[in-house]
Protein backbone atom coordinates (compact mmCIF):
# COMPACT_ATOMS: atom_id res chain seq x y z
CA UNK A 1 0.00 0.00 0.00
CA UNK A 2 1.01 3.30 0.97
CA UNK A 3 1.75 6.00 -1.50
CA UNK A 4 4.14 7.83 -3.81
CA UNK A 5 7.17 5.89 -4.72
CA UNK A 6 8.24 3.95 -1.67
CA UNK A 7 9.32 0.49 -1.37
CA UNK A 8 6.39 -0.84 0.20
CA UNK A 9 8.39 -0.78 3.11
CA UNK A 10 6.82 3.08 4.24
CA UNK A 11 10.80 4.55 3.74
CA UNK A 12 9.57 7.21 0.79
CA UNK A 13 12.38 7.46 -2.03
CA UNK A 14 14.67 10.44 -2.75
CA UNK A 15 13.85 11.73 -5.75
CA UNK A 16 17.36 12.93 -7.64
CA UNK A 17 16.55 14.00 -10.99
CA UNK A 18 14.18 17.41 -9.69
CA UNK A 19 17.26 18.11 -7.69
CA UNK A 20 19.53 18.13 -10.41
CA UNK A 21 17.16 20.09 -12.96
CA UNK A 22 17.58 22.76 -10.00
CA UNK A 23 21.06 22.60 -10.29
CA UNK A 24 21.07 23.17 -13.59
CA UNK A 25 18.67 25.97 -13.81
CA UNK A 26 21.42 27.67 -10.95
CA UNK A 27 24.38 26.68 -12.89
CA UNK A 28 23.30 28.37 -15.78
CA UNK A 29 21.74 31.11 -14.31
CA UNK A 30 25.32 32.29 -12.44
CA UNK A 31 27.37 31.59 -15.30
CA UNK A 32 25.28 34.19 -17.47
CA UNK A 33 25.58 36.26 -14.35
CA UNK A 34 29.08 36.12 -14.25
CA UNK A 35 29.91 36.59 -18.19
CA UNK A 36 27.50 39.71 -18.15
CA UNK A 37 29.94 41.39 -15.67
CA UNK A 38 33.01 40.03 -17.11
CA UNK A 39 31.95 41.76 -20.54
CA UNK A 40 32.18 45.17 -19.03
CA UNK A 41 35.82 45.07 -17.68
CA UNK A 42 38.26 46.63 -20.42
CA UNK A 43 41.38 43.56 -20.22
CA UNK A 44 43.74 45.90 -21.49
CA UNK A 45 43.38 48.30 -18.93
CA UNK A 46 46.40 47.79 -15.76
CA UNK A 47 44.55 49.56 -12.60
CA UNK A 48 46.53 51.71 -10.32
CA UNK A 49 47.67 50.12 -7.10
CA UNK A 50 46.36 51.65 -4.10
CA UNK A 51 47.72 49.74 -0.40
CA UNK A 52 44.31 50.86 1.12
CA UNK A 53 41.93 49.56 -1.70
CA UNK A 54 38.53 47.32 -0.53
CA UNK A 55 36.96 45.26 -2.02
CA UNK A 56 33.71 46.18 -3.44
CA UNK A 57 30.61 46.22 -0.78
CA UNK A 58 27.55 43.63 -2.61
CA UNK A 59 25.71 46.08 -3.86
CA UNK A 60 23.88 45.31 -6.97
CA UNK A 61 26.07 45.64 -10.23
CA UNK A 62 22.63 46.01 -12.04
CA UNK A 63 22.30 49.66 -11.26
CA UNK A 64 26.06 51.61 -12.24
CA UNK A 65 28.03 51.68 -15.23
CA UNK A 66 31.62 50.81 -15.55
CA UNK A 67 33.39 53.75 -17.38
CA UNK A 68 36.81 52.43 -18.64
CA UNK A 69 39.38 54.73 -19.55
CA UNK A 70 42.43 53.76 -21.33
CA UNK A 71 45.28 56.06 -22.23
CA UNK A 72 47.17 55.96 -25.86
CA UNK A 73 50.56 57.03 -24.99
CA UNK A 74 51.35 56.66 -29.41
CA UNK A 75 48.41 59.44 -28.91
CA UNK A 76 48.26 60.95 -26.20
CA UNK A 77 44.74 60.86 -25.63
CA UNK A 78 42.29 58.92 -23.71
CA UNK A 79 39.57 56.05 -25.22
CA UNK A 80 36.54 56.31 -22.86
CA UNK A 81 34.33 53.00 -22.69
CA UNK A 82 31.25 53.21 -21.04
CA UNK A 83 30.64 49.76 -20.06
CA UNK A 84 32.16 47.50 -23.10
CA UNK A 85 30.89 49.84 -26.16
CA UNK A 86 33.33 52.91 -27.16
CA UNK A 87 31.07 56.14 -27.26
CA UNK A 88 32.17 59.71 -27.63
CA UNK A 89 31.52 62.43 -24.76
CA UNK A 90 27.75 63.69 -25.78
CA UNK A 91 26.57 59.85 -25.83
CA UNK A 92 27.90 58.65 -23.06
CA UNK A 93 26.17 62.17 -21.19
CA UNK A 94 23.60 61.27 -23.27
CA UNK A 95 23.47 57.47 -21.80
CA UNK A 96 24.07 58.10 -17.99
CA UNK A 97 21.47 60.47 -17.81
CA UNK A 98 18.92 58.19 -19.23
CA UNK A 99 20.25 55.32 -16.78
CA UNK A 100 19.69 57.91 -13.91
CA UNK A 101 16.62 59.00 -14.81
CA UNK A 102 15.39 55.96 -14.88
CA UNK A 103 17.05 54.63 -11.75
CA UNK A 104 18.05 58.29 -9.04
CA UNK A 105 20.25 55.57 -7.12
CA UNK A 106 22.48 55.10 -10.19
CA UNK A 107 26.39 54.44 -9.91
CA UNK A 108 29.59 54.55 -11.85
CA UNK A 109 32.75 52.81 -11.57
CA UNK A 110 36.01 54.70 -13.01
CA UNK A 111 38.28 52.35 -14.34
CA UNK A 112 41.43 54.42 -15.27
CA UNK A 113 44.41 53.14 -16.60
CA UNK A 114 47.32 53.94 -14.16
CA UNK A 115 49.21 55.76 -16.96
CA UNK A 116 46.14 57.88 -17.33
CA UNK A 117 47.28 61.76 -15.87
CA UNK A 118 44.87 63.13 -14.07
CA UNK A 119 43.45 65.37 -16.01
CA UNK A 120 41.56 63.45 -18.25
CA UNK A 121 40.21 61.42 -15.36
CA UNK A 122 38.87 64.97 -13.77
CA UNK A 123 37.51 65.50 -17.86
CA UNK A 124 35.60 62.07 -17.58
CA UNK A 125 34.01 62.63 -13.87
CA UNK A 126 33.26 66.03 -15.44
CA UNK A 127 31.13 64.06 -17.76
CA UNK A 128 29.70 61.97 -14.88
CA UNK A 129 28.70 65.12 -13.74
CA UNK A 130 26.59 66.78 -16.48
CA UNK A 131 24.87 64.21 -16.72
CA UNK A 132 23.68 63.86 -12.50
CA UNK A 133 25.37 61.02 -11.04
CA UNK A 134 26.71 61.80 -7.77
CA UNK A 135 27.64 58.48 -6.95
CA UNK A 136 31.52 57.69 -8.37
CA UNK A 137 33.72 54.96 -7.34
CA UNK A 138 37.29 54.09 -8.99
CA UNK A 139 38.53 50.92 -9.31
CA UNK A 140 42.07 50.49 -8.12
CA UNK A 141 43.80 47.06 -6.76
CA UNK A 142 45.32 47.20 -3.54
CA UNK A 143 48.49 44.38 -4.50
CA UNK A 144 50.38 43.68 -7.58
């Protein structure tokens, strides 16, 4: 008698494969998670080293914008990347605003180049500024 998969002897069986779908469903779900942020880091970009750098508190990565700036010493000039697409100064005013409009608790994350003077780092936190955010982080490592 009894009911729902047992061996008759009333121990009820562990059922394996709904744990694994949920496993699944989690695996996949973090790894898109985890490639979404990747895509916004700039790999070419070597981050100053500050001794007193912390890591990042959990806040949500959902609501700020990395802004990675990369300096062409062949140039001289700065490449601004506001999260992983290249945009000139008007668009990327243009996009922050939007994103803190729609969101007033909006972030960004400056990640400058170390060989970056500071000057164009005060030009791009200028642009941070026109367009509302108040809310500016940089992203520096604190070892080698």
């Amino acid at each position: 008698m009894g009911g729902g998969g047992g061996g008759g002897d009333g121990e009820p069986e562990f059922q394996i494969a709904p744990m694994i779908d949920v496993l699944l469903v989690l695996l996949i779900f973090f790894m898109s998670i985890t490639s979404a942020q990747v895509l916004r880091i700039d790999k070419d970009i070597k981050l100053p080293i500050a001794a007193d750098a912390k890591k990042k508190e959990g806040k949500n990565t959902m609501f700020e914008a990395a802004l990675n700036v990369r300096w062409l010493a062949s140039k001289q000039e700065s490449k601004i990347k506001l999260d992983d697409r290249e945009l000139g100064n008007e668009e990327i005013i243009e996009q922050l605003t939007q994103r803190k409009n729609n969101n007033p608790t909006y972030r960004v994350i400056i990640r400058g180049d170390r060989d970056v003077p500071a000057v164009e780092i005060q030009k791009v936190m200028a642009l941070i500024a026109q367009s509302g955010i108040d809310d500016i982080s940089f992203s520096a490592l604190n070892k080698d």
